[in-house]
C-alpha atoms as a PDB file:
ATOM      1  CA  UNK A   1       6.653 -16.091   2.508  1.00  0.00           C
ATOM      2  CA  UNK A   2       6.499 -12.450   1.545  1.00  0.00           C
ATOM      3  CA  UNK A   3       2.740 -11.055   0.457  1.00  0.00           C
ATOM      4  CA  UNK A   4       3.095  -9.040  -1.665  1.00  0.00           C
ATOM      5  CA  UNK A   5      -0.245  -8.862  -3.246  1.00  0.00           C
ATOM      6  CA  UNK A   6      -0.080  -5.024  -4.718  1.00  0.00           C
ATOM      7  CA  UNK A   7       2.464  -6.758  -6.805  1.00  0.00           C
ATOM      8  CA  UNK A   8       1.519  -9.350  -8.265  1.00  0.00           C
ATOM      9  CA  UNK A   9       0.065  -8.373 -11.589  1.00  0.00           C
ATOM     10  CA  UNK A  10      -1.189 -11.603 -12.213  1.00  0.00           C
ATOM     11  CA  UNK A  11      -3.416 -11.998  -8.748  1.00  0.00           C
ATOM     12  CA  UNK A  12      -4.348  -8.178  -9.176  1.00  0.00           C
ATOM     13  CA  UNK A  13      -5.390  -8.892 -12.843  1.00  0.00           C
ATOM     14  CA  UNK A  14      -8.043 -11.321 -11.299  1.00  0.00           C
ATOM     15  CA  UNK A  15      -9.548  -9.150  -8.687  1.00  0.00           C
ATOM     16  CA  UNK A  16      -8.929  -5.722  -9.706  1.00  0.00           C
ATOM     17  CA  UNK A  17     -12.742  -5.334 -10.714  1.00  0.00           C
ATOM     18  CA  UNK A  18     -13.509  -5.814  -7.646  1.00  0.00           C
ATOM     19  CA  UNK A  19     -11.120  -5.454  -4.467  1.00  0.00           C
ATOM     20  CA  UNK A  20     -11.230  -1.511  -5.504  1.00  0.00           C
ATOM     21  CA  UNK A  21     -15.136  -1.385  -5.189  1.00  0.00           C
ATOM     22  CA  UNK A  22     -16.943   0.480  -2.520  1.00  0.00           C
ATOM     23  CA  UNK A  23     -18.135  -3.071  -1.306  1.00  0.00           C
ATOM     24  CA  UNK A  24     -15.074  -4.433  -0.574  1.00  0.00           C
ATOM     25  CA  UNK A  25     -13.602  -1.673   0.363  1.00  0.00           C
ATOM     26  CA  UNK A  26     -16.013  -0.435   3.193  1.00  0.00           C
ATOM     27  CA  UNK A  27     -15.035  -3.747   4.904  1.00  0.00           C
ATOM     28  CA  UNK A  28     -11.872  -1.619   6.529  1.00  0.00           C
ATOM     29  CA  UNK A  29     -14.438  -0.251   9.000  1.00  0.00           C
ATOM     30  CA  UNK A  30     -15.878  -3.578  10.276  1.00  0.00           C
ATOM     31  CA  UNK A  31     -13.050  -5.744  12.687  1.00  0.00           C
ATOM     32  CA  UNK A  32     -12.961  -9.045  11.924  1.00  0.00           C
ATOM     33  CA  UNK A  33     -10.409 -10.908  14.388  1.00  0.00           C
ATOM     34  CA  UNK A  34      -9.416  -8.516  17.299  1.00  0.00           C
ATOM     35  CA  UNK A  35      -6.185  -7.090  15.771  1.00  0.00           C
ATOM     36  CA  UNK A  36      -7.427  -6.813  11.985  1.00  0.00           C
ATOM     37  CA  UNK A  37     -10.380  -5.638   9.947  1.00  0.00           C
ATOM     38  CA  UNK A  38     -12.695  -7.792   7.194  1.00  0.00           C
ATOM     39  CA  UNK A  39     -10.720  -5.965   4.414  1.00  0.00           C
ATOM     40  CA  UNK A  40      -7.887  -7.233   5.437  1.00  0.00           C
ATOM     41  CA  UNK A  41      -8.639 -10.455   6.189  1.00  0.00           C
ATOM     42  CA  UNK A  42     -10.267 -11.214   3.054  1.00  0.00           C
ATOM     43  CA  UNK A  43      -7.598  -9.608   1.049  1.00  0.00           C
ATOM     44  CA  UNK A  44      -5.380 -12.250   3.375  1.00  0.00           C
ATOM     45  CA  UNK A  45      -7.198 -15.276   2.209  1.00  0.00           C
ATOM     46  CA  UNK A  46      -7.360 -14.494  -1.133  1.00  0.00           C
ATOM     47  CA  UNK A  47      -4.020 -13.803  -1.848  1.00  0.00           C
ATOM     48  CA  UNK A  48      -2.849 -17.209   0.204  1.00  0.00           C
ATOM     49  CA  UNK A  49      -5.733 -19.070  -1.467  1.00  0.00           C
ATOM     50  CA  UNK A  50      -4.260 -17.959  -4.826  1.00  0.00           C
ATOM     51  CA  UNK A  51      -1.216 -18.922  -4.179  1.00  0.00           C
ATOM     52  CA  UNK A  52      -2.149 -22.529  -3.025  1.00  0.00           C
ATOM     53  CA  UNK A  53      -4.267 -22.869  -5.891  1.00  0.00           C
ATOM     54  CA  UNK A  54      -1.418 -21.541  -8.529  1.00  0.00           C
ATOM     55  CA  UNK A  55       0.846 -24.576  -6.784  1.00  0.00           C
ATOM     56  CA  UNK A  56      -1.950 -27.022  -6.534  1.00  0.00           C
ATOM     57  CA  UNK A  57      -3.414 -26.261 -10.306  1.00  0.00           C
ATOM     58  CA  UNK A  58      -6.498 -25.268  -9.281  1.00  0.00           C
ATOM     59  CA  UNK A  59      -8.303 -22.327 -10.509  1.00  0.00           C
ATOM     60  CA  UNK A  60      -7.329 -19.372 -10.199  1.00  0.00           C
ATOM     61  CA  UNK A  61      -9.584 -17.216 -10.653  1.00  0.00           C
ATOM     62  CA  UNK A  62     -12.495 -18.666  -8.608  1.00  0.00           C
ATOM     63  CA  UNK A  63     -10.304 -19.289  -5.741  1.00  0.00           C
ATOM     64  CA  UNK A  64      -9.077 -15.120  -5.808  1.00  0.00           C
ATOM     65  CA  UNK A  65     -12.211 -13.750  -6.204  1.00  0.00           C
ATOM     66  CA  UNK A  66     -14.548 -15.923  -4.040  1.00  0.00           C
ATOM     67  CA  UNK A  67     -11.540 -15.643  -1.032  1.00  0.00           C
ATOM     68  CA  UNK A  68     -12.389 -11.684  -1.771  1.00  0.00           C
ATOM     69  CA  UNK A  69     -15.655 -11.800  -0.869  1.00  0.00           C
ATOM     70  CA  UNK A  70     -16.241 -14.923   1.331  1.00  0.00           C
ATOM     71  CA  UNK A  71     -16.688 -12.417   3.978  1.00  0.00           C
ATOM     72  CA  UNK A  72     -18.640  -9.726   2.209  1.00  0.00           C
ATOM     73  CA  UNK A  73     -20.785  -8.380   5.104  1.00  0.00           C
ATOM     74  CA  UNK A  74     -21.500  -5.310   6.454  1.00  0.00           C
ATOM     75  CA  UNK A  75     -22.598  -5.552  10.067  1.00  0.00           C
ATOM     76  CA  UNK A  76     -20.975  -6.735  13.409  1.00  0.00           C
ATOM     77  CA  UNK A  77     -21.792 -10.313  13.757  1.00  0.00           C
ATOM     78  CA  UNK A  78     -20.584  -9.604  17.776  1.00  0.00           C
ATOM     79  CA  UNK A  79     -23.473  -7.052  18.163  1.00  0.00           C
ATOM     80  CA  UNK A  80     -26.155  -7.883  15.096  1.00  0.00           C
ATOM     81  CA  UNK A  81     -27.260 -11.340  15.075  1.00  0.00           C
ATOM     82  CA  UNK A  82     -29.550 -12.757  11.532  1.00  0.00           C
ATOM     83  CA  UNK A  83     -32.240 -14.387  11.800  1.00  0.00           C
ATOM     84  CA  UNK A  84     -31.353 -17.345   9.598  1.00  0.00           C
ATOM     85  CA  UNK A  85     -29.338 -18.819  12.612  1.00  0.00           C
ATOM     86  CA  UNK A  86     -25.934 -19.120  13.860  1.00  0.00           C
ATOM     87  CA  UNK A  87     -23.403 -16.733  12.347  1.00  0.00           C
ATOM     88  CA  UNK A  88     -21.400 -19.746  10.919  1.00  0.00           C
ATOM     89  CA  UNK A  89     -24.280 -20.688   9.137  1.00  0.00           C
ATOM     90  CA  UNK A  90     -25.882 -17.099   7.591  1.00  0.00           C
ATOM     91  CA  UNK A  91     -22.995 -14.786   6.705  1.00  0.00           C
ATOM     92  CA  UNK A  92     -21.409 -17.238   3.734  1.00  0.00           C
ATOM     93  CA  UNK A  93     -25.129 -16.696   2.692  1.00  0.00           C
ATOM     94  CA  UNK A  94     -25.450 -12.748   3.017  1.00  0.00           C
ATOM     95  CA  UNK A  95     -21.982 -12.728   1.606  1.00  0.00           C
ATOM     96  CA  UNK A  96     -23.146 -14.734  -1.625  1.00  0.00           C
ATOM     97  CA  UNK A  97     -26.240 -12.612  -1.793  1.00  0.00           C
ATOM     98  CA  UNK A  98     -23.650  -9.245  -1.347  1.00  0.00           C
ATOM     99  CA  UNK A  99     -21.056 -10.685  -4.270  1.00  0.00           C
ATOM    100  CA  UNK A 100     -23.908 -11.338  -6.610  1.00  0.00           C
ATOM    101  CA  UNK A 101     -25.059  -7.880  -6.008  1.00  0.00           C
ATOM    102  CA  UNK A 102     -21.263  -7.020  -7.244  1.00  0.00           C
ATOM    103  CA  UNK A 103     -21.242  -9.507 -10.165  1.00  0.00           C
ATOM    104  CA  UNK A 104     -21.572 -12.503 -11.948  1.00  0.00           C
ATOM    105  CA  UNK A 105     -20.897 -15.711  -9.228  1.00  0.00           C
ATOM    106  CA  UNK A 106     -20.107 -18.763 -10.918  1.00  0.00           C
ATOM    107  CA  UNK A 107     -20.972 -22.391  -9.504  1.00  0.00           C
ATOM    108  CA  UNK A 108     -17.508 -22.810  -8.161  1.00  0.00           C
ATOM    109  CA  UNK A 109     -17.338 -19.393  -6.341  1.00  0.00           C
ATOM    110  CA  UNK A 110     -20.766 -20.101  -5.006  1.00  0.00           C
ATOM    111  CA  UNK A 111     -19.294 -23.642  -3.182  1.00  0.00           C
ATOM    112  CA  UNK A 112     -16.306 -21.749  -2.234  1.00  0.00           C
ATOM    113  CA  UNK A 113     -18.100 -18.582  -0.969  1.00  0.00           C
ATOM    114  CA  UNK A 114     -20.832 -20.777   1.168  1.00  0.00           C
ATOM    115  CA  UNK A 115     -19.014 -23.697   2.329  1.00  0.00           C
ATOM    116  CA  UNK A 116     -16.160 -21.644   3.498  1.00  0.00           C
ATOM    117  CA  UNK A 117     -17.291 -21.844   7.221  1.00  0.00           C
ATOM    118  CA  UNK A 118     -17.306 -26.036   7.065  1.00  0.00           C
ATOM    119  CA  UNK A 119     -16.485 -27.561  10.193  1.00  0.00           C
ATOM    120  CA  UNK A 120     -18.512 -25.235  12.021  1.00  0.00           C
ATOM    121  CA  UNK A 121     -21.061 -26.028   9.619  1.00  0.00           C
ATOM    122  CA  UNK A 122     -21.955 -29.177   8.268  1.00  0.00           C
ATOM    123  CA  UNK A 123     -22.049 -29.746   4.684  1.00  0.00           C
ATOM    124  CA  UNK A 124     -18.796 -29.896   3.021  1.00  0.00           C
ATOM    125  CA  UNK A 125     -17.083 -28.750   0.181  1.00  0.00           C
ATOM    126  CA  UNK A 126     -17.304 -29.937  -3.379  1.00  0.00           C
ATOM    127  CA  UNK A 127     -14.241 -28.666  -4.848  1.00  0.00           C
ATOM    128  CA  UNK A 128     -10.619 -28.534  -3.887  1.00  0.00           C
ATOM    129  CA  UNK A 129     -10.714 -24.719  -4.290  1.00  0.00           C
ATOM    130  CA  UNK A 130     -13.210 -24.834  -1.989  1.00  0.00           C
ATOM    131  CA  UNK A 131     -11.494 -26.686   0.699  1.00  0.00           C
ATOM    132  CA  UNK A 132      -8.040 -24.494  -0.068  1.00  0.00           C
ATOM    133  CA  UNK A 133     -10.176 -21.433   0.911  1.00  0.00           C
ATOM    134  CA  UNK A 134     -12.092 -22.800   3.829  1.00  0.00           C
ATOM    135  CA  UNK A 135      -8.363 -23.795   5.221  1.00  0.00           C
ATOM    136  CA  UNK A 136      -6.538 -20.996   4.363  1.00  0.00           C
ATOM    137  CA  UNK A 137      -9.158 -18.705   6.115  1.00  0.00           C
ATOM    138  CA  UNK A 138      -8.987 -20.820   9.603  1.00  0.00           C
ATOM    139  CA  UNK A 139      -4.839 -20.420   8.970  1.00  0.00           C
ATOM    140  CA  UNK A 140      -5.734 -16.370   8.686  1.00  0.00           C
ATOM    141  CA  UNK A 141      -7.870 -16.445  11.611  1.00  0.00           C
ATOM    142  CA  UNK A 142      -5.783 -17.702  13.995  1.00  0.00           C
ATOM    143  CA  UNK A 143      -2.455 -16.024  12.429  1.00  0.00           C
ATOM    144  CA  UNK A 144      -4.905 -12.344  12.888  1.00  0.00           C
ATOM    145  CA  UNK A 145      -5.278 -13.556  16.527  1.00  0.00           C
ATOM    146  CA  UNK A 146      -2.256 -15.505  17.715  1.00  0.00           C
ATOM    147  CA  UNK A 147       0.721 -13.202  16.222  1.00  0.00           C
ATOM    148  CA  UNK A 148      -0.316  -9.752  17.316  1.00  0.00           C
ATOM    149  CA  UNK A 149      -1.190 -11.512  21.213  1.00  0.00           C
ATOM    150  CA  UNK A 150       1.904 -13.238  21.623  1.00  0.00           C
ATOM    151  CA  UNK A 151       3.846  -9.469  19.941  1.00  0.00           C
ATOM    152  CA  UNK A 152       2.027  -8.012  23.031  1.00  0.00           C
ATOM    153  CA  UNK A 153       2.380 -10.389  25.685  1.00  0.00           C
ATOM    154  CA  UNK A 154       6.241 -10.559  24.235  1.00  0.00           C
ATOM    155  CA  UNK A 155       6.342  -6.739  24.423  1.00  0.00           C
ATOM    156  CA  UNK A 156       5.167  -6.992  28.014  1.00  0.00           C
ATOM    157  CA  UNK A 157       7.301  -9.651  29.217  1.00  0.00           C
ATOM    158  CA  UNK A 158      10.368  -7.610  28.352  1.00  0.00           C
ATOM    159  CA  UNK A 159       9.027  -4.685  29.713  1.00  0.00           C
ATOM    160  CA  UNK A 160       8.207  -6.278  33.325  1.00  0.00           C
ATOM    161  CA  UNK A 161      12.019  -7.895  33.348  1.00  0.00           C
ATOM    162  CA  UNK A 162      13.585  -5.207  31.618  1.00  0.00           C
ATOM    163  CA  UNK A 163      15.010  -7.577  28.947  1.00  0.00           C
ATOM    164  CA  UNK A 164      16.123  -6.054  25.677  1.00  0.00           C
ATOM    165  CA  UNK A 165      15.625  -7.317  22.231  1.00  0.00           C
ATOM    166  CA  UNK A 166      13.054  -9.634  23.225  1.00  0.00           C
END
């Protein structure tokens, strides 16, 4: 499946207020899973979100704009640690509390934005876009880790037995 997100008029028409912002933006300097950054990752699950949603009839526009900013926050969560608890549990929270700041959070984006960590938290989610959200960014996390290791550990096999075209 080719991603072409800066494409897509209709996706971009959804979340051009925002993905352009200084917010979401400044999330390019903060790495997320080991090979990418937060920008890109929540660009990622957005776009795949919208896409499941657009097949599955779901809506649209919640499911693009709260995968923008499920991960809207600004601190190393290896390094900085919140006092509200686990990192599972407070950064949906400080990302709600960020996309609020940015604009107007409906009750849908809320469930998506703060139940997007479910299954290492415990209450689930209420909607379907909420669930298509929550899955897609597990699929991105691994993808961010998996793909680039095993590129690597490809790279290095063929080096070491001097295979080509590996």
């Amino acid at each position: 499946m080719t991603l072409d997100w800066k494409n897509d008029i209709e996706y971009l028409e959804l979340v051009e207020d925002l993905i352009y912002t200084e917010d979401v933006q400044s999330l390019s300097a903060f790495k997320q899973h080991r090979y990418s950054n937060r920008l890109e990752h929540s660009i990622n699950v957005s776009y795949r979100s919208f896409l499941l949603a657009k097949k599955w009839n779901g809506n649209l526009r919640a499911t693009a704009r709260a995968g923008l900013l499920h991960d809207l926050f600004h601190y190393d969560w290896r390094t900085e640690k919140q006092a509200e608890g686990s990192h599972a549990y407070a950064h949906p929270r400080v990302a709600l509390s960020n996309a609020k700041k940015l604009t107007e959070i409906s009750e849908l984006e809320e469930d998506i934005i703060v139940k997007h960590m479910f299954g290492a938290t415990v209450a689930p989610p209420k909607y379907k876009e909420s669930y298509i959200v929550t899955l897609v960014d597990k699929y991105c996390a691994c993808e961010e880790v998996v793909v680039p290791f095993y590129q690597r550990a490809k790279f290095k096999a063929s080096t070491y037995f001097g295979l080509a075209n590996v």
